[in-house]
C-alpha atoms as a PDB file:
ATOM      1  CA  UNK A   1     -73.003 -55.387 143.658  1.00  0.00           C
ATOM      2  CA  UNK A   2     -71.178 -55.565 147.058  1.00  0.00           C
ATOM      3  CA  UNK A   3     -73.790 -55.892 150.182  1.00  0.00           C
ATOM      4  CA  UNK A   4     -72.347 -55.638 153.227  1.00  0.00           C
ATOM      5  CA  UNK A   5     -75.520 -57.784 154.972  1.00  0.00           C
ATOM      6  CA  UNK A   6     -74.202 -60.368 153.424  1.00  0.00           C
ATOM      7  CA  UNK A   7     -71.477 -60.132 155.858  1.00  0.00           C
ATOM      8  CA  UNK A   8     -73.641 -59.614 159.165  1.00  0.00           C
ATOM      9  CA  UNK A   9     -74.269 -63.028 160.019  1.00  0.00           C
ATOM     10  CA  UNK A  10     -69.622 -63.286 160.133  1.00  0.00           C
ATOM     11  CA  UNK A  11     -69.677 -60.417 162.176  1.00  0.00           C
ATOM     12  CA  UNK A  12     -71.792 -61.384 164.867  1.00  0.00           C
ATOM     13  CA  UNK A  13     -69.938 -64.750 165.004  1.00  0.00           C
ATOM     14  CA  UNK A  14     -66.769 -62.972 165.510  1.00  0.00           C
ATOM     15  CA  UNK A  15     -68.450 -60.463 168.067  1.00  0.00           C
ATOM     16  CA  UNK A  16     -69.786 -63.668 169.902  1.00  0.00           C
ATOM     17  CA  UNK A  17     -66.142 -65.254 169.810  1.00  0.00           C
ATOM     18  CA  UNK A  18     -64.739 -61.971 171.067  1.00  0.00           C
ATOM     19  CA  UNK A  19     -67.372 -62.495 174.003  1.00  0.00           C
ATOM     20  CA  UNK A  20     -66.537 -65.806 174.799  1.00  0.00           C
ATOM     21  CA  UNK A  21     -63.273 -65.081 175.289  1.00  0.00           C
ATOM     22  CA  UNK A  22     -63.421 -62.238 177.690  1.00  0.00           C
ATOM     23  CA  UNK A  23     -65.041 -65.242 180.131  1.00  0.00           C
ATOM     24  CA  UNK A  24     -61.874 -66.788 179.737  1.00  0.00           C
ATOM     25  CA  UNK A  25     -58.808 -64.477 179.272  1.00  0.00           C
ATOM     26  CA  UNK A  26     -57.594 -61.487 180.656  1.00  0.00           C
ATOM     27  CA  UNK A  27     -59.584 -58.123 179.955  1.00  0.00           C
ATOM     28  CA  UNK A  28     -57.385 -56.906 176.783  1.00  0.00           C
ATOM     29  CA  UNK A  29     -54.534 -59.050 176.635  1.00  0.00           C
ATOM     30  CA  UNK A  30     -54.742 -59.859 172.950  1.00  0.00           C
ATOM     31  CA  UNK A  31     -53.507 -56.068 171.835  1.00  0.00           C
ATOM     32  CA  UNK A  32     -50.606 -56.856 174.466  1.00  0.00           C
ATOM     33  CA  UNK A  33     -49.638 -59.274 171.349  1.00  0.00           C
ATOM     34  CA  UNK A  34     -48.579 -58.345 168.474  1.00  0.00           C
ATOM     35  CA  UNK A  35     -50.761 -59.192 164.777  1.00  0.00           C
ATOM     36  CA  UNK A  36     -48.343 -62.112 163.810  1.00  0.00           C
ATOM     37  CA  UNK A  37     -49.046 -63.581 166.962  1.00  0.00           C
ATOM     38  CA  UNK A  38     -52.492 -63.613 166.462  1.00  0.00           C
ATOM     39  CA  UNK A  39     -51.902 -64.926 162.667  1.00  0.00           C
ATOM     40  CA  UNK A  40     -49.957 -67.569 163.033  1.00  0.00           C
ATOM     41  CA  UNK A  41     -52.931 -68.821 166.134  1.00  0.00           C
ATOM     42  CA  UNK A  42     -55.092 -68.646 163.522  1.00  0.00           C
ATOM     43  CA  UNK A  43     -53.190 -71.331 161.497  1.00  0.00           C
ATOM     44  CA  UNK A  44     -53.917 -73.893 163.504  1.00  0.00           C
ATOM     45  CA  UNK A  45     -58.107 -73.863 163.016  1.00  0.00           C
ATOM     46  CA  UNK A  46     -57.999 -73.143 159.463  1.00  0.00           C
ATOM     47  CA  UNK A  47     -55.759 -76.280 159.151  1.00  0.00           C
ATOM     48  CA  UNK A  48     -58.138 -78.508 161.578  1.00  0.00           C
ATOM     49  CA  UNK A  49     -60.828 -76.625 159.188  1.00  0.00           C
ATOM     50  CA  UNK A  50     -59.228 -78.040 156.134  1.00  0.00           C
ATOM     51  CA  UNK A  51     -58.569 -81.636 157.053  1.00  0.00           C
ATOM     52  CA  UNK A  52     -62.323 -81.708 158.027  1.00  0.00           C
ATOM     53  CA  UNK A  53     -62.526 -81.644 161.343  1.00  0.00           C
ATOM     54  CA  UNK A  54     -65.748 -80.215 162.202  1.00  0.00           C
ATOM     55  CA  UNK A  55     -66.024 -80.812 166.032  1.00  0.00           C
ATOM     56  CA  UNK A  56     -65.745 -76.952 166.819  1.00  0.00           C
ATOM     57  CA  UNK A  57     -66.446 -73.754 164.931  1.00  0.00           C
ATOM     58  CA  UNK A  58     -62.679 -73.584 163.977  1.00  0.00           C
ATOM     59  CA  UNK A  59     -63.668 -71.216 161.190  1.00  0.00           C
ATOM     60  CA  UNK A  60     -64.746 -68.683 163.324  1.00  0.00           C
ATOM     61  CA  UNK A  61     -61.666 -68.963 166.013  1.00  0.00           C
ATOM     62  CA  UNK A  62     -59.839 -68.512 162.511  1.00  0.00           C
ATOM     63  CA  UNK A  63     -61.596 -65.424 161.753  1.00  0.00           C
ATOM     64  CA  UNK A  64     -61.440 -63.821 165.391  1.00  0.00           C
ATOM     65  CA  UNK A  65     -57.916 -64.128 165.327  1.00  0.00           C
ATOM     66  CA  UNK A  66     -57.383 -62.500 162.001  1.00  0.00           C
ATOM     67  CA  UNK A  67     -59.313 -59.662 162.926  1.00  0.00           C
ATOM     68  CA  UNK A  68     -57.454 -59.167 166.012  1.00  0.00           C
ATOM     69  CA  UNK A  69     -54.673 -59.147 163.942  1.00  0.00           C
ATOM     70  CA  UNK A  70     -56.178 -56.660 161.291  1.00  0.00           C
ATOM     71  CA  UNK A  71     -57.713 -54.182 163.872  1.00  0.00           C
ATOM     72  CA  UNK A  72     -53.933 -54.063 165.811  1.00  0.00           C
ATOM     73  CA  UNK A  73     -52.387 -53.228 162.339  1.00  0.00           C
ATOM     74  CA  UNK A  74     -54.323 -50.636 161.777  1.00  0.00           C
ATOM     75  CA  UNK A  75     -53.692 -49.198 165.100  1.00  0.00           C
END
């Protein structure tokens, strides 16, 4: 059966990405782009993710950015 706890910890890491990011971008500026944008940035950790690099959360930056993407779809 489908928990959605089990999915609390991901959330949290995405909120906490979100929140780094604000220290470091412009308020808002990712819905200025458009979801493929934000897709094809998300490329690049999964693949530094897959060849086993492990010297940053590149799974989360993944995540972030398909989220972005998925909340301006749906917009």
């Amino acid at each position: 059966m489908f928990n959605p706890n089990e999915f609390k910890q991901a959330f949290e890491t995405v909120v906490e990405v979100m929140q780094m990011g604000e220290r470091n971008h412009v308020p808002d500026q990712w819905k200025s782009y458009p979801p493929d944008f934000h897709i094809a940035r998300a490329a690049a950790p999964l693949q530094q993710w897959l060849s086993g690099d492990r010297s940053d959360d590149h799974l989360s930056h993944a995540c972030t950015r398909l989220m972005l993407a998925l909340t301006l779809r749906d917009s």
